[in-house]
C-alpha atoms as a PDB file:
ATOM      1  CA  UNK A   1     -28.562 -69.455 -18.243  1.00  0.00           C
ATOM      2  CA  UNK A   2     -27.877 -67.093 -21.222  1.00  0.00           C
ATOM      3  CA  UNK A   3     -24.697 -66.892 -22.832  1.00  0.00           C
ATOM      4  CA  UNK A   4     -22.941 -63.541 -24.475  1.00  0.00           C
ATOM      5  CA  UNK A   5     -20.040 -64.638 -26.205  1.00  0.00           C
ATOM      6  CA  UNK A   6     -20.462 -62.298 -29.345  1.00  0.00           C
ATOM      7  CA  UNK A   7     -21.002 -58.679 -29.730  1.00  0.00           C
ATOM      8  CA  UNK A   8     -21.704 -57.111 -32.401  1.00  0.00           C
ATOM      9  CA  UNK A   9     -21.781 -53.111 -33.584  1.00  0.00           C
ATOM     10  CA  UNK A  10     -25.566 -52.153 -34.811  1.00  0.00           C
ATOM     11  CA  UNK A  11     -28.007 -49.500 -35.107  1.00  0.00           C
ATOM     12  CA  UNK A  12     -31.466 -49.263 -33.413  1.00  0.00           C
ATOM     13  CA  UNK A  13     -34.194 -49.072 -36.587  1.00  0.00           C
ATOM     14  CA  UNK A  14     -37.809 -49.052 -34.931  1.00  0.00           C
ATOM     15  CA  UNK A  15     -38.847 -49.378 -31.252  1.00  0.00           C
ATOM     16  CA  UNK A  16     -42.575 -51.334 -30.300  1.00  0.00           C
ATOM     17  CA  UNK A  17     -43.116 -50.383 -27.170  1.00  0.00           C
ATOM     18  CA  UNK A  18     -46.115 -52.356 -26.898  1.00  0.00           C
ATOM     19  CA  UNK A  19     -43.784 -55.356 -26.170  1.00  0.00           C
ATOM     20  CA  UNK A  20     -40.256 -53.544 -25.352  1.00  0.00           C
ATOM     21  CA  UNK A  21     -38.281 -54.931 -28.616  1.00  0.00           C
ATOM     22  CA  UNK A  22     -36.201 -53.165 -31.181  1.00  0.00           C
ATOM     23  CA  UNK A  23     -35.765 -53.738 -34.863  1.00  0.00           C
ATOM     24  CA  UNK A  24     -31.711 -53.628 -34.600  1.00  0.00           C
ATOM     25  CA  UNK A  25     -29.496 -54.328 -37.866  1.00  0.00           C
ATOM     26  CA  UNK A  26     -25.833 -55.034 -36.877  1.00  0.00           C
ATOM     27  CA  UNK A  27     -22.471 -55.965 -38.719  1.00  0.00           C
ATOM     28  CA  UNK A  28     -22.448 -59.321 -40.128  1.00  0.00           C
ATOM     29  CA  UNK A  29     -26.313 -59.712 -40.128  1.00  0.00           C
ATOM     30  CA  UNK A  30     -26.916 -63.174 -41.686  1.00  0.00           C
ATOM     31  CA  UNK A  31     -30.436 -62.245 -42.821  1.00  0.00           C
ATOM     32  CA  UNK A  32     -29.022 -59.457 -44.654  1.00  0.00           C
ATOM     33  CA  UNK A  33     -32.685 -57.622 -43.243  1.00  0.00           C
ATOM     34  CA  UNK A  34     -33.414 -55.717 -39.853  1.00  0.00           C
ATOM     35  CA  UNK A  35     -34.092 -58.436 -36.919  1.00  0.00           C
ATOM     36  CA  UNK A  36     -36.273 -57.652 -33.721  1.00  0.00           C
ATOM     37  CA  UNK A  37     -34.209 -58.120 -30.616  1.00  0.00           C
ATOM     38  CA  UNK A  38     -34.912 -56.872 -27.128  1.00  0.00           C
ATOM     39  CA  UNK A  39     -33.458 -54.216 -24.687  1.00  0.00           C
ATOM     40  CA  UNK A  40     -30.576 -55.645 -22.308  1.00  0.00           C
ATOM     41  CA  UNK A  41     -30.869 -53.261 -19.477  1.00  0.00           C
ATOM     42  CA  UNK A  42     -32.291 -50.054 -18.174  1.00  0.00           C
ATOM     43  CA  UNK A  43     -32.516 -47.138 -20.923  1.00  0.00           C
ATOM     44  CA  UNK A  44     -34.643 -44.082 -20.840  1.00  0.00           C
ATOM     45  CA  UNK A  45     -37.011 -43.689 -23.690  1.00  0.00           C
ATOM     46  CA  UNK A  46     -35.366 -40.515 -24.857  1.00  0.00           C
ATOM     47  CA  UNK A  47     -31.820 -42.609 -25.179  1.00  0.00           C
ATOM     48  CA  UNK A  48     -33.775 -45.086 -27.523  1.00  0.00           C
ATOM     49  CA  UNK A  49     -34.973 -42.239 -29.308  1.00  0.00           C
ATOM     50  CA  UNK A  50     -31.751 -40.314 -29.794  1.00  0.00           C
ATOM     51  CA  UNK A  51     -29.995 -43.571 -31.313  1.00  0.00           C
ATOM     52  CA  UNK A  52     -32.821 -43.955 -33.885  1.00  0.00           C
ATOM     53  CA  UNK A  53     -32.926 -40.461 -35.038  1.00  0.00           C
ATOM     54  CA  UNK A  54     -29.254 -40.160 -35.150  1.00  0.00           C
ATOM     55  CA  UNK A  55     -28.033 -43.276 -36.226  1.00  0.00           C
ATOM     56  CA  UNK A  56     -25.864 -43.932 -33.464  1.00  0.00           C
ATOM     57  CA  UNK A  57     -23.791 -47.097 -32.929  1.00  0.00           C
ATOM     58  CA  UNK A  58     -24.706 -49.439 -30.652  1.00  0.00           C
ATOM     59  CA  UNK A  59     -23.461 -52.752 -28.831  1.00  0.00           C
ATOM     60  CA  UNK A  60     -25.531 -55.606 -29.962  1.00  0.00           C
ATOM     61  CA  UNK A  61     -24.951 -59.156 -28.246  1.00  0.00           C
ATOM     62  CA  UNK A  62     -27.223 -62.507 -28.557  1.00  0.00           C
ATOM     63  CA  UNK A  63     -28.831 -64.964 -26.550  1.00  0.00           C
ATOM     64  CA  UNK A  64     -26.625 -68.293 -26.737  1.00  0.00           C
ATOM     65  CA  UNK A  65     -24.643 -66.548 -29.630  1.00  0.00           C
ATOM     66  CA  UNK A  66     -27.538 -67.109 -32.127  1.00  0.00           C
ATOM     67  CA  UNK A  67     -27.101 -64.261 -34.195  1.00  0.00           C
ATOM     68  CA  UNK A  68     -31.091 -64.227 -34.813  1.00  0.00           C
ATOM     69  CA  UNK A  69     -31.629 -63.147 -31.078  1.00  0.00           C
ATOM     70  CA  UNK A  70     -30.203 -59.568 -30.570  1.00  0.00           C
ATOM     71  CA  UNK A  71     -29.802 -57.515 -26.930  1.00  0.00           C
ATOM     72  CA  UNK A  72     -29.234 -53.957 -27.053  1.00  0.00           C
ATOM     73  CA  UNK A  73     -26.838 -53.637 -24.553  1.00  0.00           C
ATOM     74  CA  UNK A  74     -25.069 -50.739 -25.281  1.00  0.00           C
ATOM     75  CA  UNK A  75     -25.388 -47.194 -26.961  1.00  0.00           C
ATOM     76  CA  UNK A  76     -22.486 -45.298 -28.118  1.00  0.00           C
ATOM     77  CA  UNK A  77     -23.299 -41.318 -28.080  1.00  0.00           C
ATOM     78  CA  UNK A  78     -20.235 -40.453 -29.446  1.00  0.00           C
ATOM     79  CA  UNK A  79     -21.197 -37.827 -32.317  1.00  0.00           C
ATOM     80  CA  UNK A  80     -18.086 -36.365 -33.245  1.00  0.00           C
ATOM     81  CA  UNK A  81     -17.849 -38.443 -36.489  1.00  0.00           C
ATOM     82  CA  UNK A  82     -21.719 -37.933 -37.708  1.00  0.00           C
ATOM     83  CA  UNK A  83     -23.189 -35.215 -40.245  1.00  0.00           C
ATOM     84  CA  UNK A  84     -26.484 -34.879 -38.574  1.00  0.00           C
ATOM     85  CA  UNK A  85     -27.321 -34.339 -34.760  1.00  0.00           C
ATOM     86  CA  UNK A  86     -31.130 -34.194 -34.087  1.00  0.00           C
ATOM     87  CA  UNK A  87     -32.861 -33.441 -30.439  1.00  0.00           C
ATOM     88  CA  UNK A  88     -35.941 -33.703 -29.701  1.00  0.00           C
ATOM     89  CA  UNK A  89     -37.586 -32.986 -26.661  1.00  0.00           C
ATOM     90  CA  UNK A  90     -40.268 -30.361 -25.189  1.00  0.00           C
ATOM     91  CA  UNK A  91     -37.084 -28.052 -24.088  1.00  0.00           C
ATOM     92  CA  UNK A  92     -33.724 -28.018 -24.922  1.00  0.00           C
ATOM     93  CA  UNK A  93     -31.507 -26.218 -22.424  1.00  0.00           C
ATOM     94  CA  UNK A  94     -27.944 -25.342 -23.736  1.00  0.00           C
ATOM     95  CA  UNK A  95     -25.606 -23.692 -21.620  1.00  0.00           C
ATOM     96  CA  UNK A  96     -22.207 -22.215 -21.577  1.00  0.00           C
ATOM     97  CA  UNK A  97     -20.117 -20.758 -18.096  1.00  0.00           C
ATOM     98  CA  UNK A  98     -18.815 -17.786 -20.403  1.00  0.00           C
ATOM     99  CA  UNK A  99     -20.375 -18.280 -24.065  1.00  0.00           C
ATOM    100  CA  UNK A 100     -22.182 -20.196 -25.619  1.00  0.00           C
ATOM    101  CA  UNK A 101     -21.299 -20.520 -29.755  1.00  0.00           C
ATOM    102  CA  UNK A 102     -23.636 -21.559 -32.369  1.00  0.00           C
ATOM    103  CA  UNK A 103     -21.678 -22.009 -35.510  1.00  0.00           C
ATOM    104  CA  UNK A 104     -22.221 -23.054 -39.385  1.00  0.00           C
ATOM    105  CA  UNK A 105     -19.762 -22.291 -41.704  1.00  0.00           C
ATOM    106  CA  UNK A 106     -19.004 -19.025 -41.593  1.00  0.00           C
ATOM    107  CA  UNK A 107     -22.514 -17.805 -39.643  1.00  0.00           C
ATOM    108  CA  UNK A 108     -22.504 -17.719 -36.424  1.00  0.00           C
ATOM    109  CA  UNK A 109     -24.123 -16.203 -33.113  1.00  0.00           C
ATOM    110  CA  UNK A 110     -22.222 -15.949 -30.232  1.00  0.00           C
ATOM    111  CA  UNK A 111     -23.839 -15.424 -26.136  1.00  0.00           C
ATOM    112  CA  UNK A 112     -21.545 -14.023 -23.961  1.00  0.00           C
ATOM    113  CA  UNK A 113     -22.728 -14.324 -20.268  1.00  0.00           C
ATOM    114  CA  UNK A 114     -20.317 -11.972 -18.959  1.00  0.00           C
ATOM    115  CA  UNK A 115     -21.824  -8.797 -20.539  1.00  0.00           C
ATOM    116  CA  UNK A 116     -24.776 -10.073 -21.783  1.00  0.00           C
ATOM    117  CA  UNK A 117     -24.227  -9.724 -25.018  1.00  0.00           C
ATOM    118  CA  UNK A 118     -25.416 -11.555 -28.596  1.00  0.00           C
ATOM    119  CA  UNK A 119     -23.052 -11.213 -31.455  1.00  0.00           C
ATOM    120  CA  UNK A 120     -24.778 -12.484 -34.734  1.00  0.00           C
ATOM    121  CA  UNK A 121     -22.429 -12.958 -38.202  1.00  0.00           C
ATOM    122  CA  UNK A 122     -23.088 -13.451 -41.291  1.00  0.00           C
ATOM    123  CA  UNK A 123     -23.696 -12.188 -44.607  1.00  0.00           C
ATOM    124  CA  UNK A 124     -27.254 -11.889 -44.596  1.00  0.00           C
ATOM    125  CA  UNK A 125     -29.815 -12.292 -41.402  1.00  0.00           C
ATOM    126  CA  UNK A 126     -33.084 -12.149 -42.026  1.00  0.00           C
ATOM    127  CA  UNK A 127     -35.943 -12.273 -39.494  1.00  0.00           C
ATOM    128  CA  UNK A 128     -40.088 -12.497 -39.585  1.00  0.00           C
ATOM    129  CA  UNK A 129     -43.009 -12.798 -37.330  1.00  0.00           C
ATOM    130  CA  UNK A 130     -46.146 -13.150 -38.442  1.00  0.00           C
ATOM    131  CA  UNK A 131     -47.650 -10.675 -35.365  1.00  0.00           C
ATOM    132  CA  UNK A 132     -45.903  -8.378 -33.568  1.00  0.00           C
ATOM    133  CA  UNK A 133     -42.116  -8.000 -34.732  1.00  0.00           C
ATOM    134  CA  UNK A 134     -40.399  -5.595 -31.447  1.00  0.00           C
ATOM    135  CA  UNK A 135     -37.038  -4.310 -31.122  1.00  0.00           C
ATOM    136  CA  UNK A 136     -35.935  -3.228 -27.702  1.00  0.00           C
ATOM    137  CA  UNK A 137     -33.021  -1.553 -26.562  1.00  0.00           C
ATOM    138  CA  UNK A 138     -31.635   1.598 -24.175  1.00  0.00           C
ATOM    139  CA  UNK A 139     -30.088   2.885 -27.410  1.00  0.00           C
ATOM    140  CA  UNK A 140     -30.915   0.903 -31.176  1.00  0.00           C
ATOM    141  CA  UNK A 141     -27.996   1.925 -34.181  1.00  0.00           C
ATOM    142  CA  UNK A 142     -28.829   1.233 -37.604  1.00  0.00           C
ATOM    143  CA  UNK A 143     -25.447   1.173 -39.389  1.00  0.00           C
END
């Protein structure tokens, strides 16, 4: 029967999905390089994914504590402390009950669903299309 005495905290490198394993590096790593380990339970491919491309923490235990057979059991999607957030996926639905805020530094663009409104600041907005560039409104004001 397999034994999980020891946990460690890692990060999810590389995933082969040919044969389900992980390259996972974790604290104390006595082979001071990546090891492949395999997945512990039921994640979606887009959870795997997520960890990789953002570095995210994860809880890493081992087959009869041998520190040279990692299980990803574990993902920790706690971002509050990172300095990059990245999302990939075919569509990304955001959504806000009253607004929804977009913010960096002192830019920002603001959706307000009770008037339908889009507030954009900042000290310099630029915009392009390569086609077709419209601008529709009931009434348009240029300063």
């Amino acid at each position: 029967m397999e034994q999980f005495d020891i946990a460690r905290f890692g990060k999810i490198l590389a995933v082969n999905k040919k044969n389900d394993t992980l390259k996972i590096d974790f604290e104390g790593n006595p082979l001071n390089q990546p090891v492949w380990g395999k997945i512990g339970r039921l994640f979606h491919t887009e959870e795997i994914n997520l960890a990789i491309d953002n570095k995210l923490v994860c809880r890493i235990e081992f087959i009869s504590n041998d520190l040279t057979l990692p299980i990803l059991t574990d993902i920790y999607f706690s971002i509050f402390e990172e300095k990059e957030l990245r999302i990939k996926a075919g569509s990304i639905v955001l959504e806000g009950e009253e607004n929804l805020t977009l913010k960096s530094g002192t830019t920002s663009t603001v959706y307000h669903s009770k008037n339908g409104r889009v507030a954009t600041s900042a000290s310099h907005i630029s915009s392009e299309a390569e086609r077709t560039h419209k601008i529709k409104g009931k009434t348009i004001s240029l300063n």
